[in-house]
N, C-alpha and C. Protein backbone atom coordinates (compact mmCIF):
# COMPACT_ATOMS: atom_id res chain seq x y z
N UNK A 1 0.84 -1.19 0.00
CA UNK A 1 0.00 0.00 0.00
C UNK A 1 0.88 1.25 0.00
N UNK A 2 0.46 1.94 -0.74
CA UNK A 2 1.46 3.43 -1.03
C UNK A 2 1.05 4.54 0.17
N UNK A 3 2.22 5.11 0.65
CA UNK A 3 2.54 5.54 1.94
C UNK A 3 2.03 7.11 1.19
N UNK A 4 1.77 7.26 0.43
CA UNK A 4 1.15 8.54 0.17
C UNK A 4 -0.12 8.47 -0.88
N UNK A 5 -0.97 9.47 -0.09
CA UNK A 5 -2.61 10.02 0.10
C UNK A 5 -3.18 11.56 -0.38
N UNK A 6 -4.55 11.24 -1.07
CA UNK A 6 -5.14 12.39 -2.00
C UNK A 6 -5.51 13.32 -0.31
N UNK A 7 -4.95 14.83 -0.38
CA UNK A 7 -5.06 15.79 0.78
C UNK A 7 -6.11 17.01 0.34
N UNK A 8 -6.50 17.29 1.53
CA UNK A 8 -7.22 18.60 0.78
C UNK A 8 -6.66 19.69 2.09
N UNK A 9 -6.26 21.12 1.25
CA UNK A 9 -6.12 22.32 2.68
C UNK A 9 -6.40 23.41 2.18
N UNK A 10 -6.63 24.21 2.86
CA UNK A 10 -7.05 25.58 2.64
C UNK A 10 -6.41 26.68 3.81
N UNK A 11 -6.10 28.02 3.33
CA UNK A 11 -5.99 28.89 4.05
C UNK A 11 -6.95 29.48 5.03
N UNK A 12 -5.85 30.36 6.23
CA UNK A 12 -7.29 30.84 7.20
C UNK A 12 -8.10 31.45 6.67
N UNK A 13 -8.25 31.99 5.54
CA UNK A 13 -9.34 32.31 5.37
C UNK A 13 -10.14 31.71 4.74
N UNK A 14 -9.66 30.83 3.69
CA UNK A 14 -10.32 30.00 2.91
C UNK A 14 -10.36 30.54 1.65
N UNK A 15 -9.57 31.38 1.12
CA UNK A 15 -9.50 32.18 -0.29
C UNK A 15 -8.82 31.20 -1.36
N UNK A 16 -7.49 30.50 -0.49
CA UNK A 16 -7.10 29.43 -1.02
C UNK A 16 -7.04 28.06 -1.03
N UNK A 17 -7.57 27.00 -1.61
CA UNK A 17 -7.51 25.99 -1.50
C UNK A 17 -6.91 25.28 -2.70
N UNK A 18 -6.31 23.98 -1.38
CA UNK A 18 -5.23 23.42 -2.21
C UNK A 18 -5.51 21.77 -1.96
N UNK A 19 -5.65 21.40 -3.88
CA UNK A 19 -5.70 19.83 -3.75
C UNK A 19 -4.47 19.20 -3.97
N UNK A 20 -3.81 18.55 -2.78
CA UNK A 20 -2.49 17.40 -3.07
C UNK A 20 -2.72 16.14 -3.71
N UNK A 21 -2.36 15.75 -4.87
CA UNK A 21 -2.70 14.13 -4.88
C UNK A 21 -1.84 13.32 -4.76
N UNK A 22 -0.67 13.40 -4.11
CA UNK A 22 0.54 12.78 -3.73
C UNK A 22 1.32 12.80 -2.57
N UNK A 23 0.28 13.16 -1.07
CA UNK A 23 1.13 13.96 -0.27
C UNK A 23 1.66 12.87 0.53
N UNK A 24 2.59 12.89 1.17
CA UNK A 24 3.67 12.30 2.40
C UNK A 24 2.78 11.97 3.29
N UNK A 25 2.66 10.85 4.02
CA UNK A 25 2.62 11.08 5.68
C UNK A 25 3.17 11.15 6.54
N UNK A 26 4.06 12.08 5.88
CA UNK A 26 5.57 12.08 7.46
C UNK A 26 5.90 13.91 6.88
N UNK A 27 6.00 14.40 8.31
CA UNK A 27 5.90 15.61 8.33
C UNK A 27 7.41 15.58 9.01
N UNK A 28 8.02 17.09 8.39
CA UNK A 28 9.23 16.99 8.81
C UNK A 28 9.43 18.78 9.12
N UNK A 29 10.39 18.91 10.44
CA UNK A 29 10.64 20.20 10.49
C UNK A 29 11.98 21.29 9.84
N UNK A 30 11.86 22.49 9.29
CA UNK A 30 13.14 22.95 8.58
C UNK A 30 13.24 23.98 9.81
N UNK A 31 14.58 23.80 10.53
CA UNK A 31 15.12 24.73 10.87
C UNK A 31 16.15 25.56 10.74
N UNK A 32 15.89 25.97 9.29
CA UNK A 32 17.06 26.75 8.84
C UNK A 32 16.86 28.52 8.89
N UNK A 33 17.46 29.20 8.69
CA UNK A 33 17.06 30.49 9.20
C UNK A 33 16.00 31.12 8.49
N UNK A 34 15.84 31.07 7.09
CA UNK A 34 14.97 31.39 6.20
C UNK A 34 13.45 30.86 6.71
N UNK A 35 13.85 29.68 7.05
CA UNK A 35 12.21 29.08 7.71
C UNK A 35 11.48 29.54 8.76
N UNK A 36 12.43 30.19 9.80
CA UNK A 36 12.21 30.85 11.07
C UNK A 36 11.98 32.21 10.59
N UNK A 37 12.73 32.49 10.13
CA UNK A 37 12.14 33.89 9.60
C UNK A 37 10.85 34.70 9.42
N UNK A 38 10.97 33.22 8.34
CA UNK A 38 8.98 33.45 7.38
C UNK A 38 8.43 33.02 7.93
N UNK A 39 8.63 32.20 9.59
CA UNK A 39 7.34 31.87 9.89
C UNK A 39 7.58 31.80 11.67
N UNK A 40 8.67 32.28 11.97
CA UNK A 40 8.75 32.62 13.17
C UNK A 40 9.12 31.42 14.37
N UNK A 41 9.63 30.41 13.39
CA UNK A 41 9.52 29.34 14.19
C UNK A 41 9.84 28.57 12.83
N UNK A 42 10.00 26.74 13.43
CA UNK A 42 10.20 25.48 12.41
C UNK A 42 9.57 25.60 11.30
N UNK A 43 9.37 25.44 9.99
CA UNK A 43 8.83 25.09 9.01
C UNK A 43 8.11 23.58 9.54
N UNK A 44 7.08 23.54 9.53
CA UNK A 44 6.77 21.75 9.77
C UNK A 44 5.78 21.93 8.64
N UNK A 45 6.11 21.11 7.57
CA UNK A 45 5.82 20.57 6.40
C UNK A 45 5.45 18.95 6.21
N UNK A 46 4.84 19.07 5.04
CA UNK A 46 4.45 17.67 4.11
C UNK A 46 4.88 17.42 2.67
N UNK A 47 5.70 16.77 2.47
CA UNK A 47 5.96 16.93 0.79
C UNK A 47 5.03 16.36 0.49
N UNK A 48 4.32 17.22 -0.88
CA UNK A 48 3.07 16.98 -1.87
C UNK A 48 3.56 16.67 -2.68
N UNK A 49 4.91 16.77 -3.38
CA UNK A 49 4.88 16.37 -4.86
C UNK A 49 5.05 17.11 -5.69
N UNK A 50 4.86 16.93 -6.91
CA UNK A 50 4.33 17.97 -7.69
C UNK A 50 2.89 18.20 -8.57
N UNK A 51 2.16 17.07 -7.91
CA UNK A 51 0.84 17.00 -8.73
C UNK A 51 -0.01 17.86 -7.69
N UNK A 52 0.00 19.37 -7.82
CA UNK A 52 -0.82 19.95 -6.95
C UNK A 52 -2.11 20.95 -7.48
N UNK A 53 -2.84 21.30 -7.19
CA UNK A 53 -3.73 22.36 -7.87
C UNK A 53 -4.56 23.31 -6.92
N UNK A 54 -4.66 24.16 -7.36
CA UNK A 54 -4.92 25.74 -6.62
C UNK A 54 -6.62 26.15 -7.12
N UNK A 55 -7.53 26.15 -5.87
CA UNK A 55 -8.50 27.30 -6.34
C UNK A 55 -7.97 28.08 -5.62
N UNK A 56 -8.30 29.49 -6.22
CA UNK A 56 -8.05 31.01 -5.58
C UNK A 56 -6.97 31.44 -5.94
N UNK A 57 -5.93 31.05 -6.77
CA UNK A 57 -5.21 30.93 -7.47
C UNK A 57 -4.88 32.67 -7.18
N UNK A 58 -5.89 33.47 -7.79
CA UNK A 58 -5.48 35.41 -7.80
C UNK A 58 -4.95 35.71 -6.46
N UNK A 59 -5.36 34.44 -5.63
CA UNK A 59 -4.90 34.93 -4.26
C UNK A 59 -3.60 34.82 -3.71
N UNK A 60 -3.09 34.10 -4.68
CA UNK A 60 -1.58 33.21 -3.78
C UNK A 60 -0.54 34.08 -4.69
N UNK A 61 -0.12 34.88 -3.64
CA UNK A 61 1.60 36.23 -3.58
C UNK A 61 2.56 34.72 -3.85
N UNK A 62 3.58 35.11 -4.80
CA UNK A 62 5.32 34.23 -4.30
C UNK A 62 6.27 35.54 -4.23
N UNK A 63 7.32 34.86 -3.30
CA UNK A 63 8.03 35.27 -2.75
C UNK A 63 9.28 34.06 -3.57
N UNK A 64 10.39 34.77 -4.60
CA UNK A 64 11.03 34.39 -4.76
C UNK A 64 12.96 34.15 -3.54
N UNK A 65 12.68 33.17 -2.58
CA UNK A 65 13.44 33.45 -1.62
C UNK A 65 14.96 32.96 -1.91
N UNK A 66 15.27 32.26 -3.14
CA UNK A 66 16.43 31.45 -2.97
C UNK A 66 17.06 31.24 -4.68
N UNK A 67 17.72 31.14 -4.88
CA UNK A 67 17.92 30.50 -6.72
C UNK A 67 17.28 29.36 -6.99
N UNK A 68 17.04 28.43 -5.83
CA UNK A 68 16.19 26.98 -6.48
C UNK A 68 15.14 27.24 -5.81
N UNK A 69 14.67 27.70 -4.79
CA UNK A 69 13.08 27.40 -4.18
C UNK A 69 12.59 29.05 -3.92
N UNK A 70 10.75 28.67 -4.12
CA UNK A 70 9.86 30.04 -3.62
C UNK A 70 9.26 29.85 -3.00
N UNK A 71 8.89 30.78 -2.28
CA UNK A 71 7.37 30.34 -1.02
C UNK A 71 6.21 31.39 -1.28
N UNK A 72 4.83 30.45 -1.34
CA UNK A 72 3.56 30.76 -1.64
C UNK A 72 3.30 31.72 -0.34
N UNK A 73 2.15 32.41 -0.54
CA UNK A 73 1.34 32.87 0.89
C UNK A 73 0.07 33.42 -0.02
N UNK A 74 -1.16 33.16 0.72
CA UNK A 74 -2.40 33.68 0.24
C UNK A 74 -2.24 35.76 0.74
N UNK A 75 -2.63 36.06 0.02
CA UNK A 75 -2.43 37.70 -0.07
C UNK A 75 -3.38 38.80 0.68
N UNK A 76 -4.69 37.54 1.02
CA UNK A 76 -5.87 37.89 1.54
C UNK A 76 -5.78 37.82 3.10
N UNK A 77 -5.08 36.92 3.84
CA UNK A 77 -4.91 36.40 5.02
C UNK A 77 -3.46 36.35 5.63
N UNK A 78 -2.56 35.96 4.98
CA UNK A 78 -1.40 36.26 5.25
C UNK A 78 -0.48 34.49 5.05
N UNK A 79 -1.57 33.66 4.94
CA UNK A 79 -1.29 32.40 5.29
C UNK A 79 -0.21 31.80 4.61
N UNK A 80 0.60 30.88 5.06
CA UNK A 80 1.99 30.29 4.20
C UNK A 80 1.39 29.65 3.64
N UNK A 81 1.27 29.35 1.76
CA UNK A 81 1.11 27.89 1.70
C UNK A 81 1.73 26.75 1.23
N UNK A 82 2.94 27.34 0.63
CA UNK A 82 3.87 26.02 0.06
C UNK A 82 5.05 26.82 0.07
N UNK A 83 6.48 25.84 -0.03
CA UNK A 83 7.65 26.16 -0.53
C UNK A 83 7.97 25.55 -1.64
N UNK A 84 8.46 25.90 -2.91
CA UNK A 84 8.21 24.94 -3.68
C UNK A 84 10.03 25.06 -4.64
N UNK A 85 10.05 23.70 -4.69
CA UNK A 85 11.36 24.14 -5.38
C UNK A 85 11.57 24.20 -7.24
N UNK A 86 12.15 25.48 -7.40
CA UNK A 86 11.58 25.70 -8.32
C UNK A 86 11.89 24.63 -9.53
N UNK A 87 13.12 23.99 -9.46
CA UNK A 87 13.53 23.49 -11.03
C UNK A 87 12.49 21.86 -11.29
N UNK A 88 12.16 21.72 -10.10
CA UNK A 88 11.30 20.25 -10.25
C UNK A 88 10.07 20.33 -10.00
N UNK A 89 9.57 21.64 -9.43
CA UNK A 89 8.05 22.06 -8.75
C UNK A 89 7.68 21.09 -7.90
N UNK A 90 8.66 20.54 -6.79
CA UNK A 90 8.09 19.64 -6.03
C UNK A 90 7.70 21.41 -4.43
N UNK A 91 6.31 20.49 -4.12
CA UNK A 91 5.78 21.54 -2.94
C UNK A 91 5.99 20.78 -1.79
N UNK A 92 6.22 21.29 -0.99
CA UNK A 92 6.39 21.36 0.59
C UNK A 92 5.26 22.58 0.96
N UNK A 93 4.17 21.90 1.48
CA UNK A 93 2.42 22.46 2.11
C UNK A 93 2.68 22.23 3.70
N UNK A 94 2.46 23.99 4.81
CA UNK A 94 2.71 23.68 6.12
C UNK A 94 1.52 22.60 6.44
N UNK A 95 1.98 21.57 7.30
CA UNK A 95 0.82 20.79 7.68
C UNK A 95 0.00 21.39 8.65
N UNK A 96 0.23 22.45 8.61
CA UNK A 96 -1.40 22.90 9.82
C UNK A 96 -2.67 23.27 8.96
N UNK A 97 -2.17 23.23 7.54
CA UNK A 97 -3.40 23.73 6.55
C UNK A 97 -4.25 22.46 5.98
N UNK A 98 -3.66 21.45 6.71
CA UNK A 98 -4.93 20.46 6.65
C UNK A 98 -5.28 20.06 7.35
N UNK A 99 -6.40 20.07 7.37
CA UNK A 99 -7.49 20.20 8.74
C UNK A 99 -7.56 18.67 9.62
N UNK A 100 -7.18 17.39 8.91
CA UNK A 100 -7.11 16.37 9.47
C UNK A 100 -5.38 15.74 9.51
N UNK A 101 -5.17 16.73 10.34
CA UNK A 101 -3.24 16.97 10.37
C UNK A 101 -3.27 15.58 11.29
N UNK A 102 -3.97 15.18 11.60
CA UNK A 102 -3.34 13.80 12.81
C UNK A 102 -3.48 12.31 11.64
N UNK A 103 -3.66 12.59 10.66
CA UNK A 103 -3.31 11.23 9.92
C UNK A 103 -1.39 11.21 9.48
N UNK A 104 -0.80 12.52 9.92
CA UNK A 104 0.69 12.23 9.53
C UNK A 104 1.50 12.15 10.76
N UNK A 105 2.68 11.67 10.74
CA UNK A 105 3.64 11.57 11.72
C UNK A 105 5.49 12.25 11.62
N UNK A 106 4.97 12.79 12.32
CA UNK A 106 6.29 14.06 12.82
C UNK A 106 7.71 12.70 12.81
N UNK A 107 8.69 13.12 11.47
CA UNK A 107 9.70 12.05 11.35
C UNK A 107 10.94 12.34 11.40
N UNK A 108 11.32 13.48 10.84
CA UNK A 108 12.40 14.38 10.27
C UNK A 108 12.35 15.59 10.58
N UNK A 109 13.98 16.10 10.59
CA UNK A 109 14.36 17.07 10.81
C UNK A 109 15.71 17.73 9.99
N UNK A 110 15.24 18.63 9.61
CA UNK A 110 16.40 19.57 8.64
C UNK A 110 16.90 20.57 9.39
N UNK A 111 18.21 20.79 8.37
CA UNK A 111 19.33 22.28 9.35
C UNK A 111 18.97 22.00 10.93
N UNK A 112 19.18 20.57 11.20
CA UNK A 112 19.24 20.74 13.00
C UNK A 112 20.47 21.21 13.70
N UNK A 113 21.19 21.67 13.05
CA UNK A 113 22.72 22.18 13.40
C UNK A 113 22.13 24.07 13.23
N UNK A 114 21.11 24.32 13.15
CA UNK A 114 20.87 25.83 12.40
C UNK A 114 19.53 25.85 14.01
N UNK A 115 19.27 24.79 14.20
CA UNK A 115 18.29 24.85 15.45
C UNK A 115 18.71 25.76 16.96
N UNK A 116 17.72 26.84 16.66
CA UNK A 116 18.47 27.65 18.13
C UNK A 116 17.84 27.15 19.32
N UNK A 117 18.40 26.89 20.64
CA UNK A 117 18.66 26.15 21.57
C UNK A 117 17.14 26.52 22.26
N UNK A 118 16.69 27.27 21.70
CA UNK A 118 15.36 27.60 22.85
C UNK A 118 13.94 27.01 23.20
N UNK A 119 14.20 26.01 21.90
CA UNK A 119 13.12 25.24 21.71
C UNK A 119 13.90 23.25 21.28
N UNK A 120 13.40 22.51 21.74
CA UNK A 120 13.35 20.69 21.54
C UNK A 120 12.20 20.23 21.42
N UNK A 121 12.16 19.06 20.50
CA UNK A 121 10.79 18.67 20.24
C UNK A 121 11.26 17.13 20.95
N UNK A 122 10.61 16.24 21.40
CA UNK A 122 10.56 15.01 22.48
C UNK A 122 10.55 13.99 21.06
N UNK A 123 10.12 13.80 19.98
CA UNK A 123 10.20 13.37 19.75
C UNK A 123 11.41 12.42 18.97
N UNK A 124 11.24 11.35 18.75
CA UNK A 124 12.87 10.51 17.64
C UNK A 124 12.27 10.89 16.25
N UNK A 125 13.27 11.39 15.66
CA UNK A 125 13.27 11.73 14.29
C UNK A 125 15.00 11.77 13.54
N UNK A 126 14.74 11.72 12.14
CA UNK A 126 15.56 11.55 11.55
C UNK A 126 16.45 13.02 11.28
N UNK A 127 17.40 13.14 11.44
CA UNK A 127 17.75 15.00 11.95
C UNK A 127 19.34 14.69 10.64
N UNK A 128 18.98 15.63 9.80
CA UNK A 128 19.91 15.69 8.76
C UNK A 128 21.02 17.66 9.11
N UNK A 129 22.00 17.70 9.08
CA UNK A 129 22.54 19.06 9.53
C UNK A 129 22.00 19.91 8.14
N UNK A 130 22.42 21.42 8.20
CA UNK A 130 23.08 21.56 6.96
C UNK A 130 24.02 21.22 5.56
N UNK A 131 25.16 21.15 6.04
CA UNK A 131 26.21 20.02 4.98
C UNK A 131 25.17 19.01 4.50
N UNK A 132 24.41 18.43 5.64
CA UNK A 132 24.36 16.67 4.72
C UNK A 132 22.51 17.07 3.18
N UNK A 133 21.77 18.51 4.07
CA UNK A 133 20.96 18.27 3.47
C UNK A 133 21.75 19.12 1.70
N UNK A 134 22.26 19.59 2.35
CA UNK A 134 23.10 20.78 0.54
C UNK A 134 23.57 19.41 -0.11
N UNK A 135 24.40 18.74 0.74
CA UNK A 135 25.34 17.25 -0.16
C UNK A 135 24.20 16.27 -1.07
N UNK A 136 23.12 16.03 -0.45
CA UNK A 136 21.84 15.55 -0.91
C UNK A 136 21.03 15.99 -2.07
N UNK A 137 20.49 16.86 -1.81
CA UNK A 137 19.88 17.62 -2.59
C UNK A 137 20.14 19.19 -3.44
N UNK A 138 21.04 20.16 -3.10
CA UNK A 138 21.70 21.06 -4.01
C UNK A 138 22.25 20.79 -5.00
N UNK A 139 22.36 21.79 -5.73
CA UNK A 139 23.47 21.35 -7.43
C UNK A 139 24.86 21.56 -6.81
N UNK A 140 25.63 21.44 -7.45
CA UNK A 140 26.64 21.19 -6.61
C UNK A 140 27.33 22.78 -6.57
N UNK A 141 26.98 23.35 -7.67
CA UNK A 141 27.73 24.52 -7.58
C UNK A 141 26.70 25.62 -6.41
N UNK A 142 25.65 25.14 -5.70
CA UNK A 142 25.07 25.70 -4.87
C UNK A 142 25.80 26.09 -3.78
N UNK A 143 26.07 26.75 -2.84
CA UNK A 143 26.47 27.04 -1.62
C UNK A 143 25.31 27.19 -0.52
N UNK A 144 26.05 26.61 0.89
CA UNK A 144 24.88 26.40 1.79
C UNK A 144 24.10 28.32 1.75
N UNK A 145 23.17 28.46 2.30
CA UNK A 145 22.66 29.99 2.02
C UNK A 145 21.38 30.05 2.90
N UNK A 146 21.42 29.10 3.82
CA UNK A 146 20.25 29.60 4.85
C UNK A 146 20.95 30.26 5.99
């Protein structure tokens, strides 16, 4: 049975809604500075994929933040709704924008070397630093940049 499921989420206000048909059930947190930034705290995400689709579409601002990835926000409400990277359009959707957030499980952790000391989460998860997530996934001529 395939570990990923058709999602539905929407913003607080509901201007935007977003259908996943490929999403993760393992939610993972980014604590890299860019993530704290834009959202004041962990990124805790779901990778969707790239099979995603938008009503409200006039509503959703990007924010070009990086050479490979952008982040969505509805324009009406303020709400985050994806990070998406740009050369493969795979999305990363915060999991609080779906309303039945307890079917996923908190697994992973990014830039945990970028994690400021003021906050720990109890749980076991898979915790990748900086270096290992750039070595992974960047082009190579990328430099770390959170």
């Amino acid at each position: 049975m395939s570990q990923e499921i058709v999602k539905h989420a929407t913003c607080l206000c509901g201007e935007v809604r977003i259908r996943a048909n490929h999403v993760s059930r393992h939610v993972g947190a980014c604590h890299c500075h860019m993530c704290r930034k834009w959202g004041g705290g962990p990124f805790m995400e779901v990778d969707c994929g790239t099979d995603i689709s938008f009503e409200g579409e006039q509503n959703i601002s990007v924010f070009n933040s990086s050479e490979w990835a952008e982040r969505g926000f509805c324009s009406q409400c303020g709400s985050h709704l994806f990070y998406r990277l740009k050369e493969i359009k795979q999305y990363m959707i915060p999991v609080g924008l779906f309303d039945d957030a307890n079917s996923f499980s908190f697994d992973h952790q990014v830039f945990i070397d970028k994690k400021p000391t003021y906050y720990r989460f109890a749980n076991r998860t898979k915790d990748m630093t900086e270096a290992e997530v750039f070595a992974m996934y960047a082009p190579e001529q990328e430099e770390a940049g959170s």
